[in-house]
PDB file of N, CA and C in Angstrom:
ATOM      1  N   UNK A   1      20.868  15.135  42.439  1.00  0.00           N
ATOM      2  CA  UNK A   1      19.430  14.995  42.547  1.00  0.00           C
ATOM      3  C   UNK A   1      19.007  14.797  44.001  1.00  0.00           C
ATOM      4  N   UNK A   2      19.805  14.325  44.785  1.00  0.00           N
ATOM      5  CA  UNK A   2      19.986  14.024  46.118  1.00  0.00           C
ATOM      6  C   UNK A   2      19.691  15.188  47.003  1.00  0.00           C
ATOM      7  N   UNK A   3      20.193  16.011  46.698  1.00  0.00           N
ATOM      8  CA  UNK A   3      20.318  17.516  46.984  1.00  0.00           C
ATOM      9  C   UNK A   3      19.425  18.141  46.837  1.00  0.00           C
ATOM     10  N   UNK A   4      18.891  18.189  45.556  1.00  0.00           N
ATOM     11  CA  UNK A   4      17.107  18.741  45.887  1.00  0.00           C
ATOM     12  C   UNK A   4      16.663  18.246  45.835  1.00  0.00           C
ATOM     13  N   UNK A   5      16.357  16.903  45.507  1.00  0.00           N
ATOM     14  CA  UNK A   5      14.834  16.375  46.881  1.00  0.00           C
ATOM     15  C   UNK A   5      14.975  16.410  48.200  1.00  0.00           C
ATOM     16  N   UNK A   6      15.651  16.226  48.766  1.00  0.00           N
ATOM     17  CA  UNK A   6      16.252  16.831  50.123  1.00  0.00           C
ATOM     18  C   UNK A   6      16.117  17.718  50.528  1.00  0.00           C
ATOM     19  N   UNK A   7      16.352  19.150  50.168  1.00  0.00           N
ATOM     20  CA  UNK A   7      15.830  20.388  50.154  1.00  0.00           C
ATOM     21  C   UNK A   7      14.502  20.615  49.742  1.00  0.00           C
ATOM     22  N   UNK A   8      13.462  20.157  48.681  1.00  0.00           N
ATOM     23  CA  UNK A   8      11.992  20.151  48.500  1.00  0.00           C
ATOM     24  C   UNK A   8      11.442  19.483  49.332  1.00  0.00           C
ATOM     25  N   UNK A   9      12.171  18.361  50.443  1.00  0.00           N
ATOM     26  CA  UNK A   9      10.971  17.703  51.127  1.00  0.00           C
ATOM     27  C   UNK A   9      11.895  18.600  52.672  1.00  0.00           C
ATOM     28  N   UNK A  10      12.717  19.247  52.766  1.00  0.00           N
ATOM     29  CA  UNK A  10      12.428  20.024  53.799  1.00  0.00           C
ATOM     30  C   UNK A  10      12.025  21.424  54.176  1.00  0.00           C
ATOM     31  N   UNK A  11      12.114  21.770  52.992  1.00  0.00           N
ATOM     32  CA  UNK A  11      10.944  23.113  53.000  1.00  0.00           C
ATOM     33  C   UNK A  11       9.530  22.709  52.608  1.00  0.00           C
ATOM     34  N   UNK A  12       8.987  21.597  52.176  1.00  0.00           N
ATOM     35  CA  UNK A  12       7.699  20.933  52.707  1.00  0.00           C
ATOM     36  C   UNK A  12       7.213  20.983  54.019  1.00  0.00           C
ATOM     37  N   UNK A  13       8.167  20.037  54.495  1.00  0.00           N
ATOM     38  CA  UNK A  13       8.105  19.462  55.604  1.00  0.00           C
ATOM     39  C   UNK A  13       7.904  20.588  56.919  1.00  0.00           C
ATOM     40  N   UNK A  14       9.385  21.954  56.294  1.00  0.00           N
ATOM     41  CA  UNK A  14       8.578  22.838  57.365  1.00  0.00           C
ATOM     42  C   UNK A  14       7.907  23.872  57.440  1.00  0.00           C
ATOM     43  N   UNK A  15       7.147  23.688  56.139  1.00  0.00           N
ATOM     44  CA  UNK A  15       5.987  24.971  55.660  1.00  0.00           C
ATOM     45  C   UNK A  15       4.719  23.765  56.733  1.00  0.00           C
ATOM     46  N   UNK A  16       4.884  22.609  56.355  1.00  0.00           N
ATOM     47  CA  UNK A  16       3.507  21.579  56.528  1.00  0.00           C
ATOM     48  C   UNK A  16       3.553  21.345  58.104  1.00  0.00           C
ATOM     49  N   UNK A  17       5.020  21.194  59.048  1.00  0.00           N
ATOM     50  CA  UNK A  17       4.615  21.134  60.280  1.00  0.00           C
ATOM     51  C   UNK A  17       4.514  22.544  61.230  1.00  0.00           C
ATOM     52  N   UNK A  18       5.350  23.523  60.715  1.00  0.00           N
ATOM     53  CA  UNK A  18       5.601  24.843  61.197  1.00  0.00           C
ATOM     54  C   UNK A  18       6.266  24.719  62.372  1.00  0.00           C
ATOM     55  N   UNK A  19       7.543  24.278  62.150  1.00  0.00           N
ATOM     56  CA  UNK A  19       8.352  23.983  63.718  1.00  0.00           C
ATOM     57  C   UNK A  19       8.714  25.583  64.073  1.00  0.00           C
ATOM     58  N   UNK A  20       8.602  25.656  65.770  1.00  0.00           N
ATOM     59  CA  UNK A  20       8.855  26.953  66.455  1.00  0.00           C
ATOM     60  C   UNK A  20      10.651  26.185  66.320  1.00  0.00           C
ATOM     61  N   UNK A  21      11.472  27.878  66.496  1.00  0.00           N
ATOM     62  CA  UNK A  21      12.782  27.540  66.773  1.00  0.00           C
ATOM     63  C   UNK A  21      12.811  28.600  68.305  1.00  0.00           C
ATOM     64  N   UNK A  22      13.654  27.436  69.055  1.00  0.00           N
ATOM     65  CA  UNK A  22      14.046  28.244  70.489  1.00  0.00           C
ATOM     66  C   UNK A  22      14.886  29.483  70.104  1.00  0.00           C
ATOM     67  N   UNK A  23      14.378  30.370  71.867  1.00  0.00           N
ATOM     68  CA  UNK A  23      14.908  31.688  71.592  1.00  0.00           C
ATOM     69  C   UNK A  23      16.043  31.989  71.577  1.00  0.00           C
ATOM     70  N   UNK A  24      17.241  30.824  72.123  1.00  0.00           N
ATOM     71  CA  UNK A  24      18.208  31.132  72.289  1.00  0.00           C
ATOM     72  C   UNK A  24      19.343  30.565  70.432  1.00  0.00           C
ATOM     73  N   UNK A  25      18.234  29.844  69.894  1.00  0.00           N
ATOM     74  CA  UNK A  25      18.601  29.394  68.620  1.00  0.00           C
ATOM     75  C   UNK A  25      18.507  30.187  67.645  1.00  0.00           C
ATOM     76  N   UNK A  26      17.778  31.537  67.461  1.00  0.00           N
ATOM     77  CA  UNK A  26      17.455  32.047  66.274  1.00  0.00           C
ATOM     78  C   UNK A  26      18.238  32.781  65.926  1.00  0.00           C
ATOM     79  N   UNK A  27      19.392  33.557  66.833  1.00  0.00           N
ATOM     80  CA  UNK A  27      20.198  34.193  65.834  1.00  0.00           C
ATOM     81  C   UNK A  27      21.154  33.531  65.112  1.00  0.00           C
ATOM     82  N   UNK A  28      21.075  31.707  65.084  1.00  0.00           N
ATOM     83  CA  UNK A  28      22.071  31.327  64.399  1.00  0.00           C
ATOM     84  C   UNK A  28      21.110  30.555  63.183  1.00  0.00           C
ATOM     85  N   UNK A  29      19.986  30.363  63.125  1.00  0.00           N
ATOM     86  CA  UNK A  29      19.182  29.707  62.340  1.00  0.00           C
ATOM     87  C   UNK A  29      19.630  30.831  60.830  1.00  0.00           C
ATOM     88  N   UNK A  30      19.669  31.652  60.538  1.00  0.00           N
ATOM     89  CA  UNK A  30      20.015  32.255  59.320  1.00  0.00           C
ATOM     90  C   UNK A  30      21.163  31.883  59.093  1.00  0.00           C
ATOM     91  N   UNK A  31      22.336  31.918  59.608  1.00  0.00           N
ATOM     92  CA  UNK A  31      23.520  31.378  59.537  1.00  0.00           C
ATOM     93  C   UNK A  31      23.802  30.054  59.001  1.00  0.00           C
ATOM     94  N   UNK A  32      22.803  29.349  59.950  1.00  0.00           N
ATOM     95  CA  UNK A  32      22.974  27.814  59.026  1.00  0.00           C
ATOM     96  C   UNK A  32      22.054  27.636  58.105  1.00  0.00           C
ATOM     97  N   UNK A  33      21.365  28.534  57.695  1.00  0.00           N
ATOM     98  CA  UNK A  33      20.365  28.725  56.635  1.00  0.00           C
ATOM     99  C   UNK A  33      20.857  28.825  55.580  1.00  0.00           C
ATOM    100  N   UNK A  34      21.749  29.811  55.363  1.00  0.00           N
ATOM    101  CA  UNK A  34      22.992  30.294  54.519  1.00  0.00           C
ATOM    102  C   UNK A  34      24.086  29.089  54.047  1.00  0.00           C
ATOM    103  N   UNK A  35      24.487  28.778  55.100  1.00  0.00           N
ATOM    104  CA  UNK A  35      25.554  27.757  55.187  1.00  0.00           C
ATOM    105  C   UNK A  35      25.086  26.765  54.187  1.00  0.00           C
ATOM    106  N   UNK A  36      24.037  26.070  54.949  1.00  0.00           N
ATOM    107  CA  UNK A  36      23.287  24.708  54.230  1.00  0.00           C
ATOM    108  C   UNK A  36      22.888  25.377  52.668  1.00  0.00           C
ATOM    109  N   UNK A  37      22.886  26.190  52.376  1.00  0.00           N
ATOM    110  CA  UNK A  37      22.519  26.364  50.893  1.00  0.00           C
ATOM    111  C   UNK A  37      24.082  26.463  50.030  1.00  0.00           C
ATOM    112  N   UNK A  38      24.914  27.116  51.193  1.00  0.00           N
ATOM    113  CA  UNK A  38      26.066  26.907  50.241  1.00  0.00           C
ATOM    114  C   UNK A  38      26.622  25.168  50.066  1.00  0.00           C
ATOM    115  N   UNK A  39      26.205  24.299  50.591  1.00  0.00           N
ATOM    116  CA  UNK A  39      26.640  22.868  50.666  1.00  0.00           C
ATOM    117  C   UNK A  39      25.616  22.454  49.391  1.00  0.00           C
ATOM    118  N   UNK A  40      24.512  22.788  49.612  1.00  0.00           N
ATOM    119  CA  UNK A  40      23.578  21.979  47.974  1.00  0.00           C
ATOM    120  C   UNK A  40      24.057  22.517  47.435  1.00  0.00           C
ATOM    121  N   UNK A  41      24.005  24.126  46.869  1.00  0.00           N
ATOM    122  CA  UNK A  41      24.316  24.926  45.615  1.00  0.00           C
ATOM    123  C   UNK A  41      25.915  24.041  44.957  1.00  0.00           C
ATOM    124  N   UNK A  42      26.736  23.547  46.358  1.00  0.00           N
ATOM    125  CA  UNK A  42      27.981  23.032  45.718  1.00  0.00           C
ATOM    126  C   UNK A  42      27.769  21.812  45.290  1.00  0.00           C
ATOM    127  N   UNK A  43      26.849  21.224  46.178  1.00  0.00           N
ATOM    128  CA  UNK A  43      26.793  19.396  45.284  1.00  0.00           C
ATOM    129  C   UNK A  43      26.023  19.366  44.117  1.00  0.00           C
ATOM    130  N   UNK A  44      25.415  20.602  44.218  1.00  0.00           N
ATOM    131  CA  UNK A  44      24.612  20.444  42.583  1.00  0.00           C
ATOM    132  C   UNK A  44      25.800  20.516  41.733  1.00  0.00           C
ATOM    133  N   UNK A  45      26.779  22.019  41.661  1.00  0.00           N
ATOM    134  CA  UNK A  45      27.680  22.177  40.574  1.00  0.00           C
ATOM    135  C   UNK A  45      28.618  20.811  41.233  1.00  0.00           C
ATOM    136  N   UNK A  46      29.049  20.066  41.331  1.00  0.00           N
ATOM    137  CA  UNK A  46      29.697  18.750  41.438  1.00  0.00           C
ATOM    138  C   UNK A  46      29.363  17.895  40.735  1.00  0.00           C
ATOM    139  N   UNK A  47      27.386  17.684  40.834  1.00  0.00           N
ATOM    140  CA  UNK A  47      26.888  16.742  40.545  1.00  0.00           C
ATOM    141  C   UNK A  47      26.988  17.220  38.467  1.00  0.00           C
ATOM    142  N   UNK A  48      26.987  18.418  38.771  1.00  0.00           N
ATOM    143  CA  UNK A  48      27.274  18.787  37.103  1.00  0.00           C
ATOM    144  C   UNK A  48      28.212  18.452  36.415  1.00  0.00           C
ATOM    145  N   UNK A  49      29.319  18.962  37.520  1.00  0.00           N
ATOM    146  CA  UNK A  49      30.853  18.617  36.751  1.00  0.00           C
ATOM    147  C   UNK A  49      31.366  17.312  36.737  1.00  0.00           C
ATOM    148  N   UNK A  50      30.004  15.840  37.426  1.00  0.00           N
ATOM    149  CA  UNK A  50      30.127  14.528  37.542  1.00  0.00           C
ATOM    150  C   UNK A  50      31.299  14.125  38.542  1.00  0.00           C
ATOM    151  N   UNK A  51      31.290  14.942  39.451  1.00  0.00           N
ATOM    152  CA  UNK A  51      32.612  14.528  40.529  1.00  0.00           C
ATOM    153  C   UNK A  51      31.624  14.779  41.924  1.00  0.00           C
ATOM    154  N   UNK A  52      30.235  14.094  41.981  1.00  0.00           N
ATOM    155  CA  UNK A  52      29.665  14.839  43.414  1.00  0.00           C
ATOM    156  C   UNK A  52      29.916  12.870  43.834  1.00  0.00           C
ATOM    157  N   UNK A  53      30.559  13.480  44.966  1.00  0.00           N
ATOM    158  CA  UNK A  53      29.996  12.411  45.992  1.00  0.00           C
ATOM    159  C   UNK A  53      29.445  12.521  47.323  1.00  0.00           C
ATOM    160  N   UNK A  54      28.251  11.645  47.640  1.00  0.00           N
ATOM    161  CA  UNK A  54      27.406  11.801  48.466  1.00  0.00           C
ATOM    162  C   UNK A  54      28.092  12.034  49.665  1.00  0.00           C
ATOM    163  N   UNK A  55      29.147  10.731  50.502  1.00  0.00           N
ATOM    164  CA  UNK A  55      29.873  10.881  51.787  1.00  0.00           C
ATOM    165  C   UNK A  55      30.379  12.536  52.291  1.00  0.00           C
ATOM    166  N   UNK A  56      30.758  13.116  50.944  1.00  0.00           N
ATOM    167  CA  UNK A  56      31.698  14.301  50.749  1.00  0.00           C
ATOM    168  C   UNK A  56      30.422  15.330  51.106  1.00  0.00           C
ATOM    169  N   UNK A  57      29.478  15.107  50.336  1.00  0.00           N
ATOM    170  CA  UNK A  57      28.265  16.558  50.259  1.00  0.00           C
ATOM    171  C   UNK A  57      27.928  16.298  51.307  1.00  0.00           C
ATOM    172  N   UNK A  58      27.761  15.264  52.407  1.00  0.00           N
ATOM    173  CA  UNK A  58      26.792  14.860  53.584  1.00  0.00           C
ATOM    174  C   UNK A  58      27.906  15.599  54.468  1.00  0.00           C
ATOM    175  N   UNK A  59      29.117  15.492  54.495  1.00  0.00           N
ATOM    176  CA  UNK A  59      30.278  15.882  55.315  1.00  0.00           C
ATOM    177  C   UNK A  59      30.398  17.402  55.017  1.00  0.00           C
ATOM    178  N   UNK A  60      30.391  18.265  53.838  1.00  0.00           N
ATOM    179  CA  UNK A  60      30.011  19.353  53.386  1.00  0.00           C
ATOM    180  C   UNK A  60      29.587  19.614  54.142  1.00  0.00           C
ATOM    181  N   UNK A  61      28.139  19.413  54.117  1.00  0.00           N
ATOM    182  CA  UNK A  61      26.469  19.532  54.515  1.00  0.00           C
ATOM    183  C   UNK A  61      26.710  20.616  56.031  1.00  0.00           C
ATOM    184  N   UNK A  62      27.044  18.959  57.012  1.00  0.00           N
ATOM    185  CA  UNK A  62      27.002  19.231  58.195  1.00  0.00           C
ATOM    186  C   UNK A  62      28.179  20.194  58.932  1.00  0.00           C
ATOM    187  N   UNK A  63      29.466  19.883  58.016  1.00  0.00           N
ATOM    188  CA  UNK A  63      30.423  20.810  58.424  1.00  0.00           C
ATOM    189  C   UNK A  63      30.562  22.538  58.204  1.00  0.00           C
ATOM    190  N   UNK A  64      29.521  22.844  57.336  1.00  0.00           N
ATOM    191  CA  UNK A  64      29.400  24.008  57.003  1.00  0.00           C
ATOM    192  C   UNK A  64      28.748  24.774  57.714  1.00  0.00           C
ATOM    193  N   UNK A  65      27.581  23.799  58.336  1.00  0.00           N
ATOM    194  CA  UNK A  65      26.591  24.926  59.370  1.00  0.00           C
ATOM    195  C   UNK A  65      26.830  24.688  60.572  1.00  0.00           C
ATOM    196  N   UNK A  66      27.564  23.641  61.138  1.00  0.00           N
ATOM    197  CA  UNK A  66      28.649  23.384  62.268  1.00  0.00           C
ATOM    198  C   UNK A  66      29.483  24.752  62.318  1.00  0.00           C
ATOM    199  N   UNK A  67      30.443  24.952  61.765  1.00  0.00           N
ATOM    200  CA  UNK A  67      31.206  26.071  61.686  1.00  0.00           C
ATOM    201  C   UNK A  67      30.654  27.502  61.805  1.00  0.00           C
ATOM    202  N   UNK A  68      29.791  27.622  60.702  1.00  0.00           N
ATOM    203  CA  UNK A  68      29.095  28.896  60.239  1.00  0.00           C
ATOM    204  C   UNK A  68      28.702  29.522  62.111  1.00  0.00           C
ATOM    205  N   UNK A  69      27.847  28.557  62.306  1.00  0.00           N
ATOM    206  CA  UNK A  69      27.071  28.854  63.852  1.00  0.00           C
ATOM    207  C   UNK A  69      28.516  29.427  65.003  1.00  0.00           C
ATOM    208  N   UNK A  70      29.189  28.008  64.763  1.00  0.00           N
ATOM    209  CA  UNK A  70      30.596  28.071  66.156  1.00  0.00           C
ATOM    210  C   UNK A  70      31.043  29.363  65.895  1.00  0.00           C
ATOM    211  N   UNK A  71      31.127  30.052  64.643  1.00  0.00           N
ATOM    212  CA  UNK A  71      31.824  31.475  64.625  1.00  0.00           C
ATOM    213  C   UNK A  71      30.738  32.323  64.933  1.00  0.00           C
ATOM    214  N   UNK A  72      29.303  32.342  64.885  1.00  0.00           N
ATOM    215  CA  UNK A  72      28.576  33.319  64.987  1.00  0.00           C
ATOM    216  C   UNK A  72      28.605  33.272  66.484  1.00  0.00           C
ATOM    217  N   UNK A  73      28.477  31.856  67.404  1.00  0.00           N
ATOM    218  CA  UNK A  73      28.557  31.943  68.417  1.00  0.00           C
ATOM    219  C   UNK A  73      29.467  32.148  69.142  1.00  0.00           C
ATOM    220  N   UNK A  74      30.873  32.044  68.782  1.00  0.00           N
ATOM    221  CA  UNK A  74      32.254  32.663  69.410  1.00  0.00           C
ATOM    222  C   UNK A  74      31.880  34.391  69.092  1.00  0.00           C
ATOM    223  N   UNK A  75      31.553  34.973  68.402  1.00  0.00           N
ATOM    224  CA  UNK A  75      31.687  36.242  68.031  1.00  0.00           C
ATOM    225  C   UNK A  75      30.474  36.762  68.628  1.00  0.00           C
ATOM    226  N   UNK A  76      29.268  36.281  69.250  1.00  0.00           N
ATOM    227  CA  UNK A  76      28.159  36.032  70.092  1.00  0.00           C
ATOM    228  C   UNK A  76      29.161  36.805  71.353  1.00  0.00           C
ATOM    229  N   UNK A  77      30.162  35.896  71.667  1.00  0.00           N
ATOM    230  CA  UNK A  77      30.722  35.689  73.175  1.00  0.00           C
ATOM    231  C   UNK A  77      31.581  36.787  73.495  1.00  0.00           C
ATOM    232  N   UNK A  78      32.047  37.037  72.310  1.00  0.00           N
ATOM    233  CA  UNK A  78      33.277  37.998  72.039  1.00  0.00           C
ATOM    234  C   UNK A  78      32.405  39.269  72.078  1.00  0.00           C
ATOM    235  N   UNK A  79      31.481  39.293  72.171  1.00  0.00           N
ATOM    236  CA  UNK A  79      30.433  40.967  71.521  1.00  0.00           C
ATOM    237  C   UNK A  79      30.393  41.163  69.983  1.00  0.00           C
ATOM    238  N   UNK A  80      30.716  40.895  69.031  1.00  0.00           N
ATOM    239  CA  UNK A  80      31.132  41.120  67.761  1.00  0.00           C
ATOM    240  C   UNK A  80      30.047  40.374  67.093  1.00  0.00           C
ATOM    241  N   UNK A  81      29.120  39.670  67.804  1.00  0.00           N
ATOM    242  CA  UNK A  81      28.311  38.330  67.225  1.00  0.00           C
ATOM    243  C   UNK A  81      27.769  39.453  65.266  1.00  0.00           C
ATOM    244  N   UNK A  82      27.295  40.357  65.834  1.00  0.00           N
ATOM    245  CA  UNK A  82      26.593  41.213  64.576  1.00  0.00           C
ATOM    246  C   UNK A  82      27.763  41.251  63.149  1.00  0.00           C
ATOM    247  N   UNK A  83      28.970  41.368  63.389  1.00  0.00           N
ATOM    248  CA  UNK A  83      29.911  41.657  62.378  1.00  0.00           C
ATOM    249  C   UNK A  83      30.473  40.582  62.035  1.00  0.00           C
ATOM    250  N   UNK A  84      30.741  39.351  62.940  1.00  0.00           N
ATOM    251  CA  UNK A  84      31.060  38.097  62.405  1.00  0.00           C
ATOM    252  C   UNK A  84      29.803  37.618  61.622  1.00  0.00           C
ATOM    253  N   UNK A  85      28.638  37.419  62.033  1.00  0.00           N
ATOM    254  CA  UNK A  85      27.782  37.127  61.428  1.00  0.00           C
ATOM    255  C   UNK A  85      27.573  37.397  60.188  1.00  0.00           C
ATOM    256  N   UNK A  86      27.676  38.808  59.550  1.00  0.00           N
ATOM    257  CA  UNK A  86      27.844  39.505  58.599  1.00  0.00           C
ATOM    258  C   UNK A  86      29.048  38.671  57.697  1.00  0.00           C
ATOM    259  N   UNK A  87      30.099  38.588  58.327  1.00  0.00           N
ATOM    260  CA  UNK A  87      31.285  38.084  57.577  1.00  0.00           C
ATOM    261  C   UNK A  87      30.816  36.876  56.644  1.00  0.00           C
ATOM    262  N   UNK A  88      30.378  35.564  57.555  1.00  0.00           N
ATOM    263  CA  UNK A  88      30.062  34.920  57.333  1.00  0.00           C
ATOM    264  C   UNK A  88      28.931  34.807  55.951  1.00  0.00           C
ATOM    265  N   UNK A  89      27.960  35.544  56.052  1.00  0.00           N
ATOM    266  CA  UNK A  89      27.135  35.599  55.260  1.00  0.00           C
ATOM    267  C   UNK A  89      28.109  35.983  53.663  1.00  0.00           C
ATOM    268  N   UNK A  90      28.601  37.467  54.158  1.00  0.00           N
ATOM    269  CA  UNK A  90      29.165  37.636  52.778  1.00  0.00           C
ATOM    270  C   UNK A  90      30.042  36.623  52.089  1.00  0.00           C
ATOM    271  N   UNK A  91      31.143  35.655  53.112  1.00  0.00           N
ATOM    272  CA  UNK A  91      31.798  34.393  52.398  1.00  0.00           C
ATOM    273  C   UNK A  91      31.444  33.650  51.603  1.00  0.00           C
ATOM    274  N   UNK A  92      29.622  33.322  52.382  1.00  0.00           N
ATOM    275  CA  UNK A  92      29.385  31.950  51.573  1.00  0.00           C
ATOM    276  C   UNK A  92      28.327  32.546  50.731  1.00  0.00           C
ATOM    277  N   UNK A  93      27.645  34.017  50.952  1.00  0.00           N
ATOM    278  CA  UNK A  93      27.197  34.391  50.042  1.00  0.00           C
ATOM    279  C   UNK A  93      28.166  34.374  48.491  1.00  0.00           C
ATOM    280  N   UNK A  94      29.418  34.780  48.596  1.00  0.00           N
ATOM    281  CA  UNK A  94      29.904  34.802  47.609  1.00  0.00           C
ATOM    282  C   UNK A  94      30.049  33.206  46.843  1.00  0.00           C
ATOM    283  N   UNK A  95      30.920  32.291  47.485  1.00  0.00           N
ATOM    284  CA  UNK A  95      30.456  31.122  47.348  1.00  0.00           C
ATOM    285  C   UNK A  95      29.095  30.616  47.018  1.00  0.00           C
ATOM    286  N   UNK A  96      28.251  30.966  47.067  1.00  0.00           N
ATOM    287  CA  UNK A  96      26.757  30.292  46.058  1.00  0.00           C
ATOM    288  C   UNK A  96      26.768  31.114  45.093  1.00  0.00           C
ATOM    289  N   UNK A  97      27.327  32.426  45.081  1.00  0.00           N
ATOM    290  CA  UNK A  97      26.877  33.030  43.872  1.00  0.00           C
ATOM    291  C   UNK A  97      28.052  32.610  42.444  1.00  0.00           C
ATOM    292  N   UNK A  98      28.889  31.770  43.423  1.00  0.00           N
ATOM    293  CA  UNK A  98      30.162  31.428  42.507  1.00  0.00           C
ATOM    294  C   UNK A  98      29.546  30.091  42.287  1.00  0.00           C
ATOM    295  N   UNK A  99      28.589  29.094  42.515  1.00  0.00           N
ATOM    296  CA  UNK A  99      28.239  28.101  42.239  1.00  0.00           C
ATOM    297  C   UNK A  99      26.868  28.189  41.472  1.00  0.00           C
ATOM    298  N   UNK A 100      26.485  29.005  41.680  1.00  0.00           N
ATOM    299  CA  UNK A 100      25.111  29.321  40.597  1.00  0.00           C
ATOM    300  C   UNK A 100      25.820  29.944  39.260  1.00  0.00           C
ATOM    301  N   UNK A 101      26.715  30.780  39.632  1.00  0.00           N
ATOM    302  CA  UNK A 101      27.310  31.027  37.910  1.00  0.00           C
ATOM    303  C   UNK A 101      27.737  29.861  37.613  1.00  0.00           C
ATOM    304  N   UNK A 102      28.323  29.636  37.972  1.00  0.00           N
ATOM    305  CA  UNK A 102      29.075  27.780  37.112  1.00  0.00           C
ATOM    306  C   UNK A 102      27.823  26.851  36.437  1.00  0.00           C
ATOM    307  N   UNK A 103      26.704  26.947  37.618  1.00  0.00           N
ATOM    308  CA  UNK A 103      25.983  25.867  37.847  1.00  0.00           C
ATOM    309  C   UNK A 103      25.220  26.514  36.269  1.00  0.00           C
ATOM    310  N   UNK A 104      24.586  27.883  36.081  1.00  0.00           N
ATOM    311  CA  UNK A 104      24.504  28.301  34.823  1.00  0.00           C
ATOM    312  C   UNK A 104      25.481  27.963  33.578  1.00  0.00           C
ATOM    313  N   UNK A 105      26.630  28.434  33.726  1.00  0.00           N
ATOM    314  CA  UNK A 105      27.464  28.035  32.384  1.00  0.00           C
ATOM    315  C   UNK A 105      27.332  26.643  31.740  1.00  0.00           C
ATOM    316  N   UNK A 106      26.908  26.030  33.162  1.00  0.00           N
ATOM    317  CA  UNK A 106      26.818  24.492  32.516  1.00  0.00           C
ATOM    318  C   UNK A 106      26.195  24.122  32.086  1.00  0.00           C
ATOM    319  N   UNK A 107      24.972  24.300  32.322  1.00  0.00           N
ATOM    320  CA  UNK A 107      23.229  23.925  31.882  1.00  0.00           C
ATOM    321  C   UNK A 107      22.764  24.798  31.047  1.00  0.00           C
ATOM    322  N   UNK A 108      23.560  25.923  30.613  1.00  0.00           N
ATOM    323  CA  UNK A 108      22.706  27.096  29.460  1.00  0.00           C
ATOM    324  C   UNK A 108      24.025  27.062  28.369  1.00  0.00           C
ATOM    325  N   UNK A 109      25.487  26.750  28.818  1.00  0.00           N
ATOM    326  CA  UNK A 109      26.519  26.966  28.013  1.00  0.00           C
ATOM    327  C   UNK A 109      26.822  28.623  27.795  1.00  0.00           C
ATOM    328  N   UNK A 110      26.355  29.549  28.803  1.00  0.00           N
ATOM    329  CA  UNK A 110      26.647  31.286  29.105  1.00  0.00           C
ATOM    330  C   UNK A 110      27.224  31.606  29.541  1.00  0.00           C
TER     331      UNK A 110
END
């Protein structure tokens, strides 16, 4: 539950203040956009399967879009930034879509 109110009061928060992101920040803002959804989508199915703990999802959380970025930005450095980036997406894309099916089987029994 932690997890989305958390997520509803920060897509509030930045529909209601409209923060600018710097120019040198935006090609990684999707990245950790991505990232950070694969960390809720997982503490929700946790919080389903009654094994979520907060320390763990907060450590999740931050370690996921920590990483996600450091590779977009090593691959930034390397020239490759466009195809790592890509990588990335498809990983944890797959990963939420593997936590929304679960997160379904559980709550519909499908």
């Amino acid at each position: 539950m932690i997890a989305v109110l958390a997520l509803v009061i920060g897509v509030v928060l930045g529909v209601v203040l409209d923060p600018t992101v710097p120019l040198g920040l935006q090609p990684y803002l999707p990245i950790a956009v991505v990232a950070a959804l694969d960390a809720v989508f997982g503490g929700i199915r946790a919080k389903l399967d009654g094994i979520f703990d907060d320390k763990q999802f907060v450590i999740s959380f931050i370690s996921n879009v920590l990483v996600a970025a450091l590779i977009v930005y090593l691959g930034d450095q390397l020239g490759v930034g466009g195809q790592l980036s890509t990588g990335v997406v498809v990983v944890l894309g797959v990963r939420i879509f593997g936590n929304v099916a679960a997160i379904r089987r559980l709550l519909f029994k499908a």
